[in-house]
Protein backbone atom coordinates (compact mmCIF):
# COMPACT_ATOMS: atom_id res chain seq x y z
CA UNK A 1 103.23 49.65 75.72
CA UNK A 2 102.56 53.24 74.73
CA UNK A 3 100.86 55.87 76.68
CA UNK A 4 97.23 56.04 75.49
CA UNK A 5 93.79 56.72 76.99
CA UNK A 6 90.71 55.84 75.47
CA UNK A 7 87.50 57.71 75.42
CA UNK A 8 84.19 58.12 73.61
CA UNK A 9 84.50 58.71 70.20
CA UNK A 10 83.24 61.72 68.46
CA UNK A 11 82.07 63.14 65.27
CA UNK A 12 86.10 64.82 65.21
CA UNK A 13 87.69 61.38 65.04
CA UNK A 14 86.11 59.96 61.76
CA UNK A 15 88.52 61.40 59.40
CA UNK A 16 91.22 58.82 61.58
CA UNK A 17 88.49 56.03 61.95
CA UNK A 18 88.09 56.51 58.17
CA UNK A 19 91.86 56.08 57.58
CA UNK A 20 91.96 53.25 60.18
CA UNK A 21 89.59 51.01 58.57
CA UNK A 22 90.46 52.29 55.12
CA UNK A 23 94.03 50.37 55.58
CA UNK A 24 91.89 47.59 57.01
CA UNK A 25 89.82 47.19 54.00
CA UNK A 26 92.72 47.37 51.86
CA UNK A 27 95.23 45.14 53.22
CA UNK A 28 93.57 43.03 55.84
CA UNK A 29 90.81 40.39 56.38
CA UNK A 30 89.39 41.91 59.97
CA UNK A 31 86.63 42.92 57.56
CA UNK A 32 85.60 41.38 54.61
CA UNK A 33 84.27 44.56 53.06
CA UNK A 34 85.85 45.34 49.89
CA UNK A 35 85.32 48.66 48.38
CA UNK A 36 86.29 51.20 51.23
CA UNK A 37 83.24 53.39 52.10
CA UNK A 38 83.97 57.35 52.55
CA UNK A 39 83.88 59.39 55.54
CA UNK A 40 80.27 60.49 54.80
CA UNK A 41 79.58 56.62 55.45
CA UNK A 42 81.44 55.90 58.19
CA UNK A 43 80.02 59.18 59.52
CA UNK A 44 76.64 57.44 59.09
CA UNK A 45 77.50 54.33 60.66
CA UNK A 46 78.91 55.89 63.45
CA UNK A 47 75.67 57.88 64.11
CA UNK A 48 73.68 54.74 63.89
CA UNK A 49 75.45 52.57 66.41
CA UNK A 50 76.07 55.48 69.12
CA UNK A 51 72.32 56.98 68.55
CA UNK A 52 71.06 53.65 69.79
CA UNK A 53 73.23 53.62 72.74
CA UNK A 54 76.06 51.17 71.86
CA UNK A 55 79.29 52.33 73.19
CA UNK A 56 82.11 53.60 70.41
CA UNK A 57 85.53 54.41 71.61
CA UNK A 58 88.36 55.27 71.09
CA UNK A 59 92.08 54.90 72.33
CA UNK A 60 94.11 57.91 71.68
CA UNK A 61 97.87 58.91 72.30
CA UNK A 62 98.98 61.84 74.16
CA UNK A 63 98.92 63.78 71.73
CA UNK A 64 95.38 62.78 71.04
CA UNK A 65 96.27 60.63 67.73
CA UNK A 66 93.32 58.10 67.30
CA UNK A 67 95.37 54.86 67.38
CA UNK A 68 91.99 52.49 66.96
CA UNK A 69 88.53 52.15 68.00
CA UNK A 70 86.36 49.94 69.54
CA UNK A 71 82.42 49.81 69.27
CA UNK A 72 79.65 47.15 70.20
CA UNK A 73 76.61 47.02 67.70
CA UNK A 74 73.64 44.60 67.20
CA UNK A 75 74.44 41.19 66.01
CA UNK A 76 71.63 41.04 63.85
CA UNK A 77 68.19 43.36 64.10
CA UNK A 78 65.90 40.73 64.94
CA UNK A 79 64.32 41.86 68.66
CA UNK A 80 65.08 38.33 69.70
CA UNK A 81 68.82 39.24 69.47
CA UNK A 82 68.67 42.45 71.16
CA UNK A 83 70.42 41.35 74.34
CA UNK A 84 73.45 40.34 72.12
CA UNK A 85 76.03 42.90 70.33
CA UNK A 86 78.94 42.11 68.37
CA UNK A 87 82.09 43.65 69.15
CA UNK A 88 84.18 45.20 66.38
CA UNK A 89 87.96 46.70 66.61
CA UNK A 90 90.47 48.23 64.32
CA UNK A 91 94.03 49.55 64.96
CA UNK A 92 96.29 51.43 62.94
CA UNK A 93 99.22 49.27 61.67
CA UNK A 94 101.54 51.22 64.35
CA UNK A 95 99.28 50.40 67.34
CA UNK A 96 98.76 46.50 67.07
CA UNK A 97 100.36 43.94 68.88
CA UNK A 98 100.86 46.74 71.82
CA UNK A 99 97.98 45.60 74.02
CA UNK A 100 95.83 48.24 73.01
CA UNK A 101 93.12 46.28 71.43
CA UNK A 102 93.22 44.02 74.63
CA UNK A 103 92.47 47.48 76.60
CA UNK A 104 90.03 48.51 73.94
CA UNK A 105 88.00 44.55 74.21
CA UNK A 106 88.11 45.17 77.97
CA UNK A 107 86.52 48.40 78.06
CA UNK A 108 83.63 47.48 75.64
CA UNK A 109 82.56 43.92 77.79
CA UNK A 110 82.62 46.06 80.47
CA UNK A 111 80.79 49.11 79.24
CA UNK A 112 78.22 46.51 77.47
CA UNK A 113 77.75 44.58 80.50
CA UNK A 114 76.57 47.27 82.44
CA UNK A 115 74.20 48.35 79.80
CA UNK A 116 72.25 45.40 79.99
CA UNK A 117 73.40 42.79 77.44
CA UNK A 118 73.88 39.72 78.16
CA UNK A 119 76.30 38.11 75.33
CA UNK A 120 79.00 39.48 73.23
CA UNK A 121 79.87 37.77 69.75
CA UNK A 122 83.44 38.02 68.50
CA UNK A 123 82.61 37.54 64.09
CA UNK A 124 86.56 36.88 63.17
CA UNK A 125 87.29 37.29 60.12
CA UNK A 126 89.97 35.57 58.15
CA UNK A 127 90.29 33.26 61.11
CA UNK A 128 91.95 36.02 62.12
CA UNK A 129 95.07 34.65 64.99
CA UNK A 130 95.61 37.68 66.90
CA UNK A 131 92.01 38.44 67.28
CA UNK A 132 91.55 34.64 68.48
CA UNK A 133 94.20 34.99 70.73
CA UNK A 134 92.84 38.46 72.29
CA UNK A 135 89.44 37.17 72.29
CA UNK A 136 89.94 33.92 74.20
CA UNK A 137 92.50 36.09 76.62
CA UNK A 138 89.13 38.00 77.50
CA UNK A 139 87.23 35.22 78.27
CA UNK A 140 85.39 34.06 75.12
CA UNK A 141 84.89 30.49 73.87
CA UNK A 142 85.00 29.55 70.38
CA UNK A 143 82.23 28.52 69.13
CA UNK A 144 82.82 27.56 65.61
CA UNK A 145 85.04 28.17 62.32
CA UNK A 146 83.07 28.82 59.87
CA UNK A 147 85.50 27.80 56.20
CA UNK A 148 85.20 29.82 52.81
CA UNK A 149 82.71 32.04 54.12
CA UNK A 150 84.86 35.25 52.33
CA UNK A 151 86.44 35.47 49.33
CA UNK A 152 89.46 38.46 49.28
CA UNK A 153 92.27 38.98 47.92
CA UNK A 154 91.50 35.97 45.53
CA UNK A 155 91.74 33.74 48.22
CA UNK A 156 88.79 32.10 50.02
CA UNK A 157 88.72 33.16 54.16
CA UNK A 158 86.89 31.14 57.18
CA UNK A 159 85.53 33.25 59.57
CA UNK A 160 85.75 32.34 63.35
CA UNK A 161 82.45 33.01 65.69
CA UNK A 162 83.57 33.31 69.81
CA UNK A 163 81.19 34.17 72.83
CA UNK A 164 81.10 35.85 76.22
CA UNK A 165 78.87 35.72 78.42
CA UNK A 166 77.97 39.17 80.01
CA UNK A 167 76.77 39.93 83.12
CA UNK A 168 74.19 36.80 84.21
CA UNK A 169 74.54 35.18 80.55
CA UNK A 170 71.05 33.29 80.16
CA UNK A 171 71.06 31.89 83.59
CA UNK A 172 68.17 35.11 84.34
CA UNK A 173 65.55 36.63 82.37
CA UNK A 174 66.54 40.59 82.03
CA UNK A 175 63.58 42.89 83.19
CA UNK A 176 61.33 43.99 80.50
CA UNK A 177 60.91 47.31 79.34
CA UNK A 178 64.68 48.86 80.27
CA UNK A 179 67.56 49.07 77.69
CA UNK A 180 68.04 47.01 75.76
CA UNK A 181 64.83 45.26 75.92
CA UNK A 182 63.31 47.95 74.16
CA UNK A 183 65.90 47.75 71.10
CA UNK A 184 64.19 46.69 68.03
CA UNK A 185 61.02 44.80 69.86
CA UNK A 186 58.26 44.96 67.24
């Protein structure tokens, strides 16, 4: 495995997120997004999930190449939800199948966890089996395979849905009015 850290992710590493999900868009099925959105939009994206307090990071090399990133971000925006965040990771072609996304997974259940929330969603696309298999290595159960949800690359895709529980799960009500109870209640 190659040396790499990971840390927070700032403003300075978009230009290599950018890239990162760039080749994603373009040659993969992790995301079923088609036209690649610019830096100003990933910049915006970025400043969205980090200014409501969902972790971002990234794992970088010693010489401080990005070699992917890892965030957590609301599974949908209904208040109901807000105890449950979707987890999201890309690598850089060079990086995967190293055990950094494992490292990356493992960093965001636990950062989540402490947070507050209480599940973490795993939205696979392409039925993806490298994400299944790092997934289920952390601990999540699939819950369903969606088929022919996506269509790229003139092909239709099935995306997979897995689930960890974080923290006390649902066996507890959290206590009101501390993060992230207070995300999106209306």
């Amino acid at each position: 495995m190659p040396a790499f850290t990971l840390r927070d992710a700032t403003l300075a590493d978009l230009p290599a997120i950018t890239a990162i999900y760039r080749e994603s868009v373009l040659n993969g099925v992790a995301t079923y997004e088609i036209a690649v959105p610019d830096e100003a939009e990933m910049t915006n994206r970025f400043s969205t999930v980090t200014g409501l307090g969902y972790p971002y990071t990234v794992a970088v090399d010693e010489a401080g190449l990005v070699l992917g990133y890892a965030y957590a971000s609301a599974f949908r925006l209904r208040s109901a939800y807000r105890f449950l965040v979707e987890d999201s990771i890309y690598l850089s072609p060079d990086a995967r199948g190293k055990g950094i996304g494992r490292v990356l997974l493992d960093d965001l259940i636990r950062r989540c966890t402490a947070l507050g929330f209480r599940q973490m969603v795993a939205v696979i696309g392409g039925a993806h089996p490298a994400s299944i298999g790092v997934h289920r290595a952390a601990g999540f159960a699939l819950c369903g395979t969606m088929p022919g949800t996506g269509l790229k690359f003139g092909r239709w895709l099935d995306t997979t849905i897995m689930q960890l529980a974080l923290g006390e799960g649902n066996t507890t009500i959290p206590e009101p009015d501390v993060y992230p109870d207070t995300l999106y209640r209306s």
